[in-house]
N, C-alpha and C. Protein backbone atom coordinates (compact mmCIF):
# COMPACT_ATOMS: atom_id res chain seq x y z
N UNK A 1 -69.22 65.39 70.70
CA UNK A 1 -68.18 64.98 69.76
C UNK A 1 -68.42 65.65 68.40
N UNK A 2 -67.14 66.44 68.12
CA UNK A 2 -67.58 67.17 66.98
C UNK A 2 -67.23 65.97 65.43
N UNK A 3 -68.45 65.61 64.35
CA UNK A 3 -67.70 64.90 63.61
C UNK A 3 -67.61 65.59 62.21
N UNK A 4 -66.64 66.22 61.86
CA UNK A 4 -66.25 66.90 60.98
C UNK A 4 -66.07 66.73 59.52
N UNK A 5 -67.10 66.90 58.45
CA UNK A 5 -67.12 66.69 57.21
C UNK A 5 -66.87 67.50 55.98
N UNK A 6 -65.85 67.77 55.63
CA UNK A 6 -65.44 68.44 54.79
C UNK A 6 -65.42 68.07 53.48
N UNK A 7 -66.35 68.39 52.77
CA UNK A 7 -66.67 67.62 51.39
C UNK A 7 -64.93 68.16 49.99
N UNK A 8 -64.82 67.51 49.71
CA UNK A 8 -63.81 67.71 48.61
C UNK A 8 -63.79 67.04 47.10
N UNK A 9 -63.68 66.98 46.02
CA UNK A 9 -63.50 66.21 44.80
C UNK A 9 -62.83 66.16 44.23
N UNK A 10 -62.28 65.44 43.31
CA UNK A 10 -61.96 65.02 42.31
C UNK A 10 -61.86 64.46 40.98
N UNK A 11 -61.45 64.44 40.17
CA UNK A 11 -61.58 63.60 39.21
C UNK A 11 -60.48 62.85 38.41
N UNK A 12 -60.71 61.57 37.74
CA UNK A 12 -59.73 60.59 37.08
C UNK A 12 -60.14 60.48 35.79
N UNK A 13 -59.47 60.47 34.69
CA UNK A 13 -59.97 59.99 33.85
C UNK A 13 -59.64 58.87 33.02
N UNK A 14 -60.78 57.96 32.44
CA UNK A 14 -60.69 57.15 32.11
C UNK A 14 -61.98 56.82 31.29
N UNK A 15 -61.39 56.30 30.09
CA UNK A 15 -62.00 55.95 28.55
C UNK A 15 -62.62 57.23 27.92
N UNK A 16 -62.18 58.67 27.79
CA UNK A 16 -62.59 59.63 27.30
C UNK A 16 -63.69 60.09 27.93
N UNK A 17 -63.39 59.70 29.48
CA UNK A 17 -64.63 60.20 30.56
C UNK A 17 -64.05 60.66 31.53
N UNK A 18 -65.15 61.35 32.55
CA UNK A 18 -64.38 61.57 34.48
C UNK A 18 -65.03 60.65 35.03
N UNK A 19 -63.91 60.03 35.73
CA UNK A 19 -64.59 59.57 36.97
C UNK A 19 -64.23 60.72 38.33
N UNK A 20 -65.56 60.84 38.85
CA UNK A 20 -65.52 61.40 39.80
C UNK A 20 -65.47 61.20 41.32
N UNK A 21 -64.28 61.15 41.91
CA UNK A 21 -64.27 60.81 43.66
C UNK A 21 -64.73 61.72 44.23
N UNK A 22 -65.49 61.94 45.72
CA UNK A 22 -65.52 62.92 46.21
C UNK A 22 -66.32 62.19 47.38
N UNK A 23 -66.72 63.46 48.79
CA UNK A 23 -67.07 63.09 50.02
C UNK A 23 -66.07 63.87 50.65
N UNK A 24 -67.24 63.55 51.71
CA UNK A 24 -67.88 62.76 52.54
C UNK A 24 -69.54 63.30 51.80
N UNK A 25 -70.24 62.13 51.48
CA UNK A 25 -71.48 62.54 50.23
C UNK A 25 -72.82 62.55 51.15
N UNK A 26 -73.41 63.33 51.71
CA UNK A 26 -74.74 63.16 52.46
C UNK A 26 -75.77 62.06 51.75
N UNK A 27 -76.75 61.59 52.52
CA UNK A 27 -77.58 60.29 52.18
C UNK A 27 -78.57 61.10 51.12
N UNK A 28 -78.83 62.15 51.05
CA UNK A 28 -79.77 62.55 50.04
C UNK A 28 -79.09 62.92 48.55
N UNK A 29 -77.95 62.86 48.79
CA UNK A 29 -77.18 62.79 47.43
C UNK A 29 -76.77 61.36 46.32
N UNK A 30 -76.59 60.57 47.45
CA UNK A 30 -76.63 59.25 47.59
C UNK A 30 -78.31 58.74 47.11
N UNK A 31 -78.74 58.76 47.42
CA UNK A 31 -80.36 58.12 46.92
C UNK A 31 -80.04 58.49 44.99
N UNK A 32 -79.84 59.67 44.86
CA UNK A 32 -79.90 59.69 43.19
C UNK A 32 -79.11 58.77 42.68
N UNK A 33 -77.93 58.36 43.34
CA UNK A 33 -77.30 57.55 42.63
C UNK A 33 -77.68 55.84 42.35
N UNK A 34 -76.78 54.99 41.43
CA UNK A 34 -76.88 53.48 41.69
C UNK A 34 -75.42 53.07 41.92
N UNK A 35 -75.33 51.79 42.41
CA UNK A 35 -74.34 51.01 42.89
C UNK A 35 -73.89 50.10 41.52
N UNK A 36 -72.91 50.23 40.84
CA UNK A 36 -72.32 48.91 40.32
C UNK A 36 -72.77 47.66 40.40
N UNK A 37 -73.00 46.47 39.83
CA UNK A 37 -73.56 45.50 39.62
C UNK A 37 -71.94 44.87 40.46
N UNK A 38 -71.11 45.32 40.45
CA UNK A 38 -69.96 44.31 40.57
C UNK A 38 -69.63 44.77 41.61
N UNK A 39 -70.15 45.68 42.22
CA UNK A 39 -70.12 45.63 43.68
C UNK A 39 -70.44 45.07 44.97
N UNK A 40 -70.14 43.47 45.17
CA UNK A 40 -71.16 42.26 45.45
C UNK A 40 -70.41 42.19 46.60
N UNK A 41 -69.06 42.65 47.10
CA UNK A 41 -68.65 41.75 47.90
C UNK A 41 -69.49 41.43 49.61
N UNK A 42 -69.67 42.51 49.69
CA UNK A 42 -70.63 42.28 51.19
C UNK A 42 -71.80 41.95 51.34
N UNK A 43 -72.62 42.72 49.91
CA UNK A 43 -74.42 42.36 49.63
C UNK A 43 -74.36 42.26 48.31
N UNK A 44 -75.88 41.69 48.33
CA UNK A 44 -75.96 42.46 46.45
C UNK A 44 -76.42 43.97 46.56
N UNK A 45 -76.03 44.61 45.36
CA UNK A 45 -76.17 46.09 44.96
C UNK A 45 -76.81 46.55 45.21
N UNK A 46 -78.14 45.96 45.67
CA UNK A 46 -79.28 47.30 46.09
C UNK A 46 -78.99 46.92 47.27
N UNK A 47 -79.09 46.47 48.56
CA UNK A 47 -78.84 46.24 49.52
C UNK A 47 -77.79 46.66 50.12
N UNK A 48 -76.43 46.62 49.51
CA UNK A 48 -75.79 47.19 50.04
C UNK A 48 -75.91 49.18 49.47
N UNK A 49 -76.10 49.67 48.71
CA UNK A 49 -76.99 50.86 48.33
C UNK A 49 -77.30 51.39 49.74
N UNK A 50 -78.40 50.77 49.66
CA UNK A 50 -79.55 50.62 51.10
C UNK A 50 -78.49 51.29 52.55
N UNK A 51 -77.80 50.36 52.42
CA UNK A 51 -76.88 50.42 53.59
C UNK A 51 -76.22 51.93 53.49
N UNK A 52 -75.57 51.64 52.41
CA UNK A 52 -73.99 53.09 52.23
C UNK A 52 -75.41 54.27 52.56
N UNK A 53 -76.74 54.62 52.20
CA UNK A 53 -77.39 55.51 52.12
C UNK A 53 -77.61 55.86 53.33
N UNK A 54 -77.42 54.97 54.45
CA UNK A 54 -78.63 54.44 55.76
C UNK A 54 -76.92 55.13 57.14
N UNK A 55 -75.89 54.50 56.28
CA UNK A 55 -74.44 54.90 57.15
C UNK A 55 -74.35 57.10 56.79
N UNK A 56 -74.52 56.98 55.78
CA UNK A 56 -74.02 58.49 55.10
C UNK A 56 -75.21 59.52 56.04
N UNK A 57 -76.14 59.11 56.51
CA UNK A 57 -77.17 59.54 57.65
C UNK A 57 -76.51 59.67 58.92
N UNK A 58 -75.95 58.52 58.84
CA UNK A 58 -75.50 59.36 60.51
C UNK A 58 -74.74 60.13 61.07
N UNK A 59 -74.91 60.05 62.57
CA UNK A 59 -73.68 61.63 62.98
C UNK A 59 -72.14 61.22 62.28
N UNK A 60 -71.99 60.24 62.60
CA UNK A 60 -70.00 60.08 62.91
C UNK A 60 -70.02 59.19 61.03
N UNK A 61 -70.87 58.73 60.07
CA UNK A 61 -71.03 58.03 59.13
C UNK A 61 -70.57 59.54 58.05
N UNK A 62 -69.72 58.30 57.22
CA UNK A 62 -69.22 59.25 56.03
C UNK A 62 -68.89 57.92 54.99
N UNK A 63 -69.79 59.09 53.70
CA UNK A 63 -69.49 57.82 52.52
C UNK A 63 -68.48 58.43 51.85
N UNK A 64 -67.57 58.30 50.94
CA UNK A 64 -66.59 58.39 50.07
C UNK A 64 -66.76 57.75 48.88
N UNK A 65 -67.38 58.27 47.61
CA UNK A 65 -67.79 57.73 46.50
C UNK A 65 -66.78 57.76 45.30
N UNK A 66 -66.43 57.37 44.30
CA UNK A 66 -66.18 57.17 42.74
C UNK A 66 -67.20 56.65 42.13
N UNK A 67 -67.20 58.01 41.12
CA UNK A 67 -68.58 57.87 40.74
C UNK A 67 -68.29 57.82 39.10
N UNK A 68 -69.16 57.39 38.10
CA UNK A 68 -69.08 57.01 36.94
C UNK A 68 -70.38 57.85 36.43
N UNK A 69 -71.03 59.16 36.07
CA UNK A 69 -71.95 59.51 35.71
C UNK A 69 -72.97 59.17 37.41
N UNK A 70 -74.22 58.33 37.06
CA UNK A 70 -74.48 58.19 38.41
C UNK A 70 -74.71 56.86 38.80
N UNK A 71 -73.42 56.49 38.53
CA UNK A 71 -73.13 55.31 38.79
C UNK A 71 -72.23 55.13 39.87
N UNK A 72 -72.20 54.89 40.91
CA UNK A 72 -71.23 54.55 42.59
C UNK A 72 -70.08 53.33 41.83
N UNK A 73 -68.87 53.42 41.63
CA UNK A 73 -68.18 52.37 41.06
C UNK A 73 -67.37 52.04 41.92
N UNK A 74 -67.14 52.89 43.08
CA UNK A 74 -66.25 52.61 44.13
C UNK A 74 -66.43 53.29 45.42
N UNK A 75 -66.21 52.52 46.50
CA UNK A 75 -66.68 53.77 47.45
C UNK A 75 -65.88 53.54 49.22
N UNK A 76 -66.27 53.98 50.37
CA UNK A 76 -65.27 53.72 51.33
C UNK A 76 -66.37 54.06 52.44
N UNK A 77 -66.19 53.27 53.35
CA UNK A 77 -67.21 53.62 54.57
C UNK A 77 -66.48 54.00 56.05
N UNK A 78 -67.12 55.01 56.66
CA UNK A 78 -66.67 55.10 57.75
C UNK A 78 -67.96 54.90 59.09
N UNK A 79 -67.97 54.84 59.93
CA UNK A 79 -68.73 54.93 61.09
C UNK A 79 -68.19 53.89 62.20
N UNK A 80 -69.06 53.75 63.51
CA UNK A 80 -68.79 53.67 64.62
C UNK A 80 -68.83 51.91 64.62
N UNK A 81 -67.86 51.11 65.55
CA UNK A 81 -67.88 50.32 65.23
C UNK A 81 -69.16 49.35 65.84
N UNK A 82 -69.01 48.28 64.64
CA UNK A 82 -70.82 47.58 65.28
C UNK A 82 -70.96 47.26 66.86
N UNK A 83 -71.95 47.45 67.44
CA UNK A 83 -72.24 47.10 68.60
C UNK A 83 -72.19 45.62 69.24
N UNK A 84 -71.91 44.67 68.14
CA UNK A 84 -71.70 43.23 68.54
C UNK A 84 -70.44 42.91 68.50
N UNK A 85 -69.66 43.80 67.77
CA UNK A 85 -67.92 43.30 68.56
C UNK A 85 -67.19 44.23 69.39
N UNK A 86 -66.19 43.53 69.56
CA UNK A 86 -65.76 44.12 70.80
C UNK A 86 -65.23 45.54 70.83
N UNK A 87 -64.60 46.11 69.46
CA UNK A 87 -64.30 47.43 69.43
C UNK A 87 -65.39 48.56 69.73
N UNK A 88 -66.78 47.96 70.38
CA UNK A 88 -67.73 49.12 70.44
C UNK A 88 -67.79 49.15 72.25
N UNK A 89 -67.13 48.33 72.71
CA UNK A 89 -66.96 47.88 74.38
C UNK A 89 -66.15 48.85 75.05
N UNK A 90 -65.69 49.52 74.42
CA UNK A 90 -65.07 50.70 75.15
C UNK A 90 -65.82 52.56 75.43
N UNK A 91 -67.38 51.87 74.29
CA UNK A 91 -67.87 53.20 74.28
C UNK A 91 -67.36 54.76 73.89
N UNK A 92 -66.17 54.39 73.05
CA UNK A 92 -66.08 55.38 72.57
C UNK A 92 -66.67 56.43 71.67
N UNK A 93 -66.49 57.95 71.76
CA UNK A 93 -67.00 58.44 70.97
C UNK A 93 -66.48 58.89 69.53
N UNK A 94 -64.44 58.96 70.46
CA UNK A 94 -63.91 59.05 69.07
C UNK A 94 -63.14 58.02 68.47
N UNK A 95 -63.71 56.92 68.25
CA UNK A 95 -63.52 55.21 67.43
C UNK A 95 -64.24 55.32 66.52
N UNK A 96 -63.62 55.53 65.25
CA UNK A 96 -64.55 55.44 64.26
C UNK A 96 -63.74 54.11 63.14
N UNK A 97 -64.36 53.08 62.73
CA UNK A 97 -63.97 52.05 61.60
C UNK A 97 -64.17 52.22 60.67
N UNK A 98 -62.77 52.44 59.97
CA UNK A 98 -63.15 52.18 58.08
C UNK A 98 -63.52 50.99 58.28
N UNK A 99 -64.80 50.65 57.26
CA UNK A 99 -65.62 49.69 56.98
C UNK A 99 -64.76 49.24 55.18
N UNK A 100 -66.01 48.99 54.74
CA UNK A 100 -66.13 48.85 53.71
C UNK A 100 -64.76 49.16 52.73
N UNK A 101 -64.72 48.74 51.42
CA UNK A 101 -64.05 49.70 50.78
C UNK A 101 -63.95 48.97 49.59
N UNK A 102 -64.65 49.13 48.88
CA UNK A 102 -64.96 48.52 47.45
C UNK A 102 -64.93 49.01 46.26
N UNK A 103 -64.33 48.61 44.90
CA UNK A 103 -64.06 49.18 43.64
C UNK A 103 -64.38 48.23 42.81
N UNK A 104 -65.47 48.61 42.10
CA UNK A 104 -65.76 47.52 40.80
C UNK A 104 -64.86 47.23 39.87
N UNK A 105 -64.57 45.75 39.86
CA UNK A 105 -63.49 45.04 38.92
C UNK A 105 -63.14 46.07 37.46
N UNK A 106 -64.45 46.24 36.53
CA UNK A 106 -64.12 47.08 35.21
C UNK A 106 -63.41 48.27 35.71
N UNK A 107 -63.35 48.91 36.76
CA UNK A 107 -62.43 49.91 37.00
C UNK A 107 -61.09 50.06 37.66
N UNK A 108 -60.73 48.77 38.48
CA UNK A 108 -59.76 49.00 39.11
C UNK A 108 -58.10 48.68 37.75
N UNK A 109 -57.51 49.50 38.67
CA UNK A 109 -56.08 50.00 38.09
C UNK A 109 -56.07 51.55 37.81
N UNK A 110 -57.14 52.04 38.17
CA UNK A 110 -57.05 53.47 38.45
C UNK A 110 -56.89 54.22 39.47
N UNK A 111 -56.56 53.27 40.39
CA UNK A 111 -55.74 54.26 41.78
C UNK A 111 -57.33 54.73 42.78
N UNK A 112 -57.95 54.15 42.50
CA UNK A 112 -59.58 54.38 43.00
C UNK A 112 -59.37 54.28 44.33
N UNK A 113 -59.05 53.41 45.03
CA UNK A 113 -58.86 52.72 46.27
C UNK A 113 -58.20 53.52 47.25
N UNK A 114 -57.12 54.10 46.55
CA UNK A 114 -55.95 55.28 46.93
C UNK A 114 -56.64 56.43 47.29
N UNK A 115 -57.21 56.72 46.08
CA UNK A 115 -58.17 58.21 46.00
C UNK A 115 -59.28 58.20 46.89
N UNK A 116 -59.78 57.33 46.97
CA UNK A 116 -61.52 57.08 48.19
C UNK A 116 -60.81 57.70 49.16
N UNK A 117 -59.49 56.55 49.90
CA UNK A 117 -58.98 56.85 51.34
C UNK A 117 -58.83 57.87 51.48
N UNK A 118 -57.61 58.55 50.84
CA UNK A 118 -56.64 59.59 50.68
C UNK A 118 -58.12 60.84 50.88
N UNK A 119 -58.70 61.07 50.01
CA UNK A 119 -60.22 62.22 50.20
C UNK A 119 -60.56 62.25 51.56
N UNK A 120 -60.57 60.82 52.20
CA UNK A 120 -61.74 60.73 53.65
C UNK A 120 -60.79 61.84 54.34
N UNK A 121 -59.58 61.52 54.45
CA UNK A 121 -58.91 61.88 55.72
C UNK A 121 -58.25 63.61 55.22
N UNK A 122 -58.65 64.15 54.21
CA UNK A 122 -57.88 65.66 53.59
C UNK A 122 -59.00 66.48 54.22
N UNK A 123 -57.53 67.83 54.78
CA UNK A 123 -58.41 69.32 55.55
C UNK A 123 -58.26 68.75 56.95
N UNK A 124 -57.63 67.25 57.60
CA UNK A 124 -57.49 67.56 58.49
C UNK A 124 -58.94 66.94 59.51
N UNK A 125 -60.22 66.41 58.46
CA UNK A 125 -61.15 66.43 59.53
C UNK A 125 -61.53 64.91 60.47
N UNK A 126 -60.25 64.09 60.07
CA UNK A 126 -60.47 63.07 60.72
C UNK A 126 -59.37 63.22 61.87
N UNK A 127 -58.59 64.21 62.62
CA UNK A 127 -57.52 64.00 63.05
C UNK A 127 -57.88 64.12 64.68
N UNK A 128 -59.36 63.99 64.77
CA UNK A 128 -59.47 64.15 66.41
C UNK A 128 -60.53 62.49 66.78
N UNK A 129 -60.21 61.98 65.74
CA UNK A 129 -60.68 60.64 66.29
C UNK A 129 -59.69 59.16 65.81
N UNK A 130 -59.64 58.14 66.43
CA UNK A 130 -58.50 57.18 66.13
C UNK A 130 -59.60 56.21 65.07
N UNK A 131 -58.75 56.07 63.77
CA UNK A 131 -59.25 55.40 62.83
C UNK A 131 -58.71 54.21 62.80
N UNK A 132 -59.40 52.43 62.55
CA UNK A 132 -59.38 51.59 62.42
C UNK A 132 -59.97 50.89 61.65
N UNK A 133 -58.92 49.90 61.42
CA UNK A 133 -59.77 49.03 60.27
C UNK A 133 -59.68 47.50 60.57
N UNK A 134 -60.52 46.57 60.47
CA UNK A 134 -59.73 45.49 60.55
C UNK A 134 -59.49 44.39 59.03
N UNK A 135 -58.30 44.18 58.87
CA UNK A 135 -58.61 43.14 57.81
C UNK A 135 -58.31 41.44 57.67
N UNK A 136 -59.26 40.99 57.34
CA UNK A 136 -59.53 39.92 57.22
C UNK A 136 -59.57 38.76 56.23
N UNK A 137 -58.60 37.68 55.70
CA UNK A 137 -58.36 37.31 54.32
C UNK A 137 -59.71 36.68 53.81
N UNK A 138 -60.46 36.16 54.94
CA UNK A 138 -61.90 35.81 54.34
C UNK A 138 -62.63 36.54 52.80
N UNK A 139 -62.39 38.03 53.61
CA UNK A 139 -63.17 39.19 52.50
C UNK A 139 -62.53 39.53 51.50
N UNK A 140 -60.93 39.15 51.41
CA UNK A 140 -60.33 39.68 50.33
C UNK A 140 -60.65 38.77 48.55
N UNK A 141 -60.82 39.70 47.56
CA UNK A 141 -60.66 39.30 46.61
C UNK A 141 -59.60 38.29 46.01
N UNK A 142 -59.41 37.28 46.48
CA UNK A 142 -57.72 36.50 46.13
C UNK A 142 -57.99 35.58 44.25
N UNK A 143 -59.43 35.35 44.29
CA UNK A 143 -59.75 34.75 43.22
C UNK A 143 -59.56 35.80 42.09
N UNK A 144 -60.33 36.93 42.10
CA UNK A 144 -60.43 38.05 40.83
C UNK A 144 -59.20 38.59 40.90
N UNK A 145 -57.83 39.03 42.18
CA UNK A 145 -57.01 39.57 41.71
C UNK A 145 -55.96 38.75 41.33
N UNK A 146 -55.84 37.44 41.27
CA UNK A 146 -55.19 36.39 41.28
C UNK A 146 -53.66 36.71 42.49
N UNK A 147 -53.89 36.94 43.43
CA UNK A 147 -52.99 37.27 44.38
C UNK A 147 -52.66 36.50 45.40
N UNK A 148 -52.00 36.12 46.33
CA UNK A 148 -51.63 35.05 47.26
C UNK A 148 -52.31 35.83 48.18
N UNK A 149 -52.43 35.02 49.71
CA UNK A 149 -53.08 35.99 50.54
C UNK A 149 -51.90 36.72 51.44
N UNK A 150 -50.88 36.48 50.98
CA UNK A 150 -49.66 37.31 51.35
C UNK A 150 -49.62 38.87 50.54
N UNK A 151 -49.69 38.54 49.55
CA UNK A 151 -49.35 39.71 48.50
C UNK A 151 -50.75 40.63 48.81
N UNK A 152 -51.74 40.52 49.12
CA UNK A 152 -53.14 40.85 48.88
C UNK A 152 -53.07 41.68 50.63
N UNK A 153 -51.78 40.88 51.54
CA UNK A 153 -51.89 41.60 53.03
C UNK A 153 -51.16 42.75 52.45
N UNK A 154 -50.07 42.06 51.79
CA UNK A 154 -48.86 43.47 51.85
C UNK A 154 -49.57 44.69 50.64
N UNK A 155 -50.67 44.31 49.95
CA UNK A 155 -51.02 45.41 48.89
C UNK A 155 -52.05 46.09 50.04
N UNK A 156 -52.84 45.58 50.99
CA UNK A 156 -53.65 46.22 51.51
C UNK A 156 -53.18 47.19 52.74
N UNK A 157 -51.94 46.51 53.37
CA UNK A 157 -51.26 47.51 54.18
C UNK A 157 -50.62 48.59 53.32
N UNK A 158 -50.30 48.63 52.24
CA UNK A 158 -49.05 49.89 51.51
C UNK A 158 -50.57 51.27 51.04
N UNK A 159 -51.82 50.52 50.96
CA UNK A 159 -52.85 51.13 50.87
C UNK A 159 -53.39 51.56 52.30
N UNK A 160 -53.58 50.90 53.30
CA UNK A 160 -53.31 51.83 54.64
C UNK A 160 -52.60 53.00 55.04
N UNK A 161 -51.30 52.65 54.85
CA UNK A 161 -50.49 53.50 54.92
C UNK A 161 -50.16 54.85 54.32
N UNK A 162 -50.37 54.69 53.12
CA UNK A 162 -51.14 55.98 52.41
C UNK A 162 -51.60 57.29 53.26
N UNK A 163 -52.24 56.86 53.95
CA UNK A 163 -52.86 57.84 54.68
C UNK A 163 -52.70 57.39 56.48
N UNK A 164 -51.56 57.42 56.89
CA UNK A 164 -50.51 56.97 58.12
C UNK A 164 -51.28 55.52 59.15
N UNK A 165 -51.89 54.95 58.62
CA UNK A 165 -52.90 53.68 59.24
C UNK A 165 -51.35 52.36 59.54
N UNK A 166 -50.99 52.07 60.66
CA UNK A 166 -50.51 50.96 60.59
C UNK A 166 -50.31 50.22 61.76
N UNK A 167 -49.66 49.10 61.87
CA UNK A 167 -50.37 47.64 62.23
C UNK A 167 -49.73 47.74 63.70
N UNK A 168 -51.17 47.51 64.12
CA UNK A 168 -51.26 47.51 65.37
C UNK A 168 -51.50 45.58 66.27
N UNK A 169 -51.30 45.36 67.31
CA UNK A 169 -51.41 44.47 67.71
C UNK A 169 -52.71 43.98 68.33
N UNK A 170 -53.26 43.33 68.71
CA UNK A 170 -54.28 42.94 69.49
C UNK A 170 -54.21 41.01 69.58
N UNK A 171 -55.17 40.67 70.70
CA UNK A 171 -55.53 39.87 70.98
C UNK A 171 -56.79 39.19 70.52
N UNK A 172 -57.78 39.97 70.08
CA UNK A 172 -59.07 39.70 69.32
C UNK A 172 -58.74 38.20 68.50
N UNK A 173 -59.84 37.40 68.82
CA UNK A 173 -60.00 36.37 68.26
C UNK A 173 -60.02 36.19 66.71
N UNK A 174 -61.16 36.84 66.47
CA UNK A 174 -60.89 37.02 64.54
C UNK A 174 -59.47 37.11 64.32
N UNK A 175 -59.03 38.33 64.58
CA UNK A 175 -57.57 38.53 64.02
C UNK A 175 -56.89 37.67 64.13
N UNK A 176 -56.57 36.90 65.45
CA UNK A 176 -55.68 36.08 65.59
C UNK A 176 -55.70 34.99 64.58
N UNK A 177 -57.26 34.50 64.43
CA UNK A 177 -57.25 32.98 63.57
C UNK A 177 -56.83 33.47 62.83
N UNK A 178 -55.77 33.98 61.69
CA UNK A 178 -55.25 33.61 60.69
C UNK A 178 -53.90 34.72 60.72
N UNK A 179 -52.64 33.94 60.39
CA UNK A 179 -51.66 35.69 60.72
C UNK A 179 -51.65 36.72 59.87
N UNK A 180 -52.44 36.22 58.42
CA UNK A 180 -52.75 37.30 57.21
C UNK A 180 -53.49 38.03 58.25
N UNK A 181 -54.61 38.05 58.80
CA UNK A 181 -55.23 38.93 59.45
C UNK A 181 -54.79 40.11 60.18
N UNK A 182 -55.33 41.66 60.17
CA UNK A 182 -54.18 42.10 60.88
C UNK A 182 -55.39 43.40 61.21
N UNK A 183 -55.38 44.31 62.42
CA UNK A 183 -55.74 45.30 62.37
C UNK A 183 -54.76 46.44 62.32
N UNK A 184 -55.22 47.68 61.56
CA UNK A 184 -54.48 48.87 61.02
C UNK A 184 -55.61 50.07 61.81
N UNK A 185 -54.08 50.84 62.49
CA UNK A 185 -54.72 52.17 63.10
C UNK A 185 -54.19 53.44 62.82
N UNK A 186 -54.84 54.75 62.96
CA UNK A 186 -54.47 55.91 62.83
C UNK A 186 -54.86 56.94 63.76
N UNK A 187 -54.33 57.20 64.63
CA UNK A 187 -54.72 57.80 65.75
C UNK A 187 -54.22 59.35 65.39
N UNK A 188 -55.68 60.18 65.54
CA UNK A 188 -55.60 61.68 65.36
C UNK A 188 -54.57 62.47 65.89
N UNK A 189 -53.90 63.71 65.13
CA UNK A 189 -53.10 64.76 66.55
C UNK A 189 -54.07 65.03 67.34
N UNK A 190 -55.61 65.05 67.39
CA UNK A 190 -55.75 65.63 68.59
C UNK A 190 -56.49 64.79 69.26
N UNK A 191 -56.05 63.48 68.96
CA UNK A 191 -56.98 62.35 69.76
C UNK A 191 -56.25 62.67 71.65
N UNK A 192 -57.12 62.59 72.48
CA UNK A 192 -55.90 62.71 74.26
C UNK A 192 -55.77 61.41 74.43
N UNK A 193 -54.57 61.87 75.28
CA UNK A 193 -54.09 60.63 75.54
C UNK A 193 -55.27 59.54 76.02
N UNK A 194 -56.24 59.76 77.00
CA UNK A 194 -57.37 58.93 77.76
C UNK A 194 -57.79 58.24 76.52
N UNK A 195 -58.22 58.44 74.94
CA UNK A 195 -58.74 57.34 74.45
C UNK A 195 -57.39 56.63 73.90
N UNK A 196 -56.15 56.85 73.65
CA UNK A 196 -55.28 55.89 73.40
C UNK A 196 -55.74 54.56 74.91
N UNK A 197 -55.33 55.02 75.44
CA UNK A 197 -55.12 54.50 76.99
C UNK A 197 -56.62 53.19 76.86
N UNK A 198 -57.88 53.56 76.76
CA UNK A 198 -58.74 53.09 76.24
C UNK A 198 -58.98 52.32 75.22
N UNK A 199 -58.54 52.87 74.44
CA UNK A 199 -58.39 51.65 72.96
C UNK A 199 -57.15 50.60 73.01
N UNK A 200 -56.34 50.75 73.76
CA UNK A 200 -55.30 50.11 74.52
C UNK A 200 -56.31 48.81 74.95
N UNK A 201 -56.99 49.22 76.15
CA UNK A 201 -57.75 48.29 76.67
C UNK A 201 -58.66 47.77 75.73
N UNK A 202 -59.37 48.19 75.08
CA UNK A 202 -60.09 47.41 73.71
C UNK A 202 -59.35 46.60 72.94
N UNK A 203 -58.06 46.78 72.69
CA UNK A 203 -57.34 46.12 72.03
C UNK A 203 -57.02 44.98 72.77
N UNK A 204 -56.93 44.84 73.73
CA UNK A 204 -56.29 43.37 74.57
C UNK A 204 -57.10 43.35 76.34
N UNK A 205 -57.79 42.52 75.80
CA UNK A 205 -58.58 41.94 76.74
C UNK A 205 -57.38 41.49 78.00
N UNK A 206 -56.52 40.85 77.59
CA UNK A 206 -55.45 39.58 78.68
C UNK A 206 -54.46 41.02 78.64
N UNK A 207 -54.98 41.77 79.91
CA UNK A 207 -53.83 42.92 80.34
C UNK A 207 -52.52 42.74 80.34
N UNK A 208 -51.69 41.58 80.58
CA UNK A 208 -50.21 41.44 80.50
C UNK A 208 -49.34 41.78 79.43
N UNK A 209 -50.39 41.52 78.30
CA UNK A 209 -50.11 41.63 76.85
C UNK A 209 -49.55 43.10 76.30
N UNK A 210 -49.72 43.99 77.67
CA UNK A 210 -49.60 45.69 76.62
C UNK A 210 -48.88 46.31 78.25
């Protein structure tokens, strides 16, 4: 499985500075940096650090950073999905999950979120594997953005979509408990048909359903 990383950058500016996006960032580039203090939602900051450094190592793992000097203020994860749920039951090679995707509060309203995604998937090098995400209102920010968990689905799908991700069906338990919940897909031009057909079956356990 070829997994294809085409590094690219950018920059935003903001308060008579750059912020800099760019990636897919190798783990030894990553070690110089630090993580935002307000980057809490999954770990605290060094820990999750730890992690983004430990993902950006592997074959199919790609980090996507906004960076503040060397400061990580925002960032986007990709790799294979965990081995304890069910999207890893099909053994695929080309299933890869946006993970993560986090922007420290002092920065957002700068289109950060947009820019992480939008980078992963430019040049074309994600288009031979089917990208997924799942989202879940548990993890969403509803307190800091003061948002309903309606408004917070429909802001996170128009941010999917961005880069052609959209809502797919399944049977999966998580998803179901709540209807905010929803998984979002993007299946490569050169994904073959055999892993649609496959992720089909990952997607719905109760065959009648598809």
């Amino acid at each position: 499985m070829e997994h294809r990383k085409l590094p690219h950058t950018e920059t935003v500016r903001f308060q008579a500075r750059e912020i800099v996006v760019e990636g897919p960032l190798p783990a030894e580039r990553l070690t110089g940096l630090t993580l935002h203090a307000q980057l809490d939602a999954f770990r605290r900051p060094p820990e999750q650090r730890q992690a983004v450094i430990e993902i950006a190592a592997l074959p199919e793992g790609r980090i996507i950073a906004a960076r503040d000097g060397d400061t990580i203020v925002g960032y986007v994860t990709f790799h294979y999905p965990d081995e304890l749920e069910r999207w890893s039951e099909g053994n695929m090679a080309d299933l890869i999950e946006l993970g993560a995707i986090e922007v420290a509060d002092d920065y957002r309203g700068l289109g950060l979120a947009k820019r992480l995604i939008s980078l992963a998937f430019r040049g074309g090098q994600l288009e031979n594997v089917i990208v997924y995400t799942t989202e879940y209102y548990w993890h969403w920010d509803l307190e800091g953005t003061g948002l309903s968990v309606w408004d917070y689905r429909a802001m996170m799908e128009k941010l999917m979509k961005e880069v052609g991700m959209v809502w797919f069906a399944t049977d999966d338990p998580e998803i179901c408990a709540h209807p905010a919940n929803c998984l979002m897909v993007r299946i490569g031009k050169e994904v073959p048909l055999s892993s649609v057909e496959q992720f089909d079956r990952v997607r719905f356990r109760q065959r009648f359903m598809y």
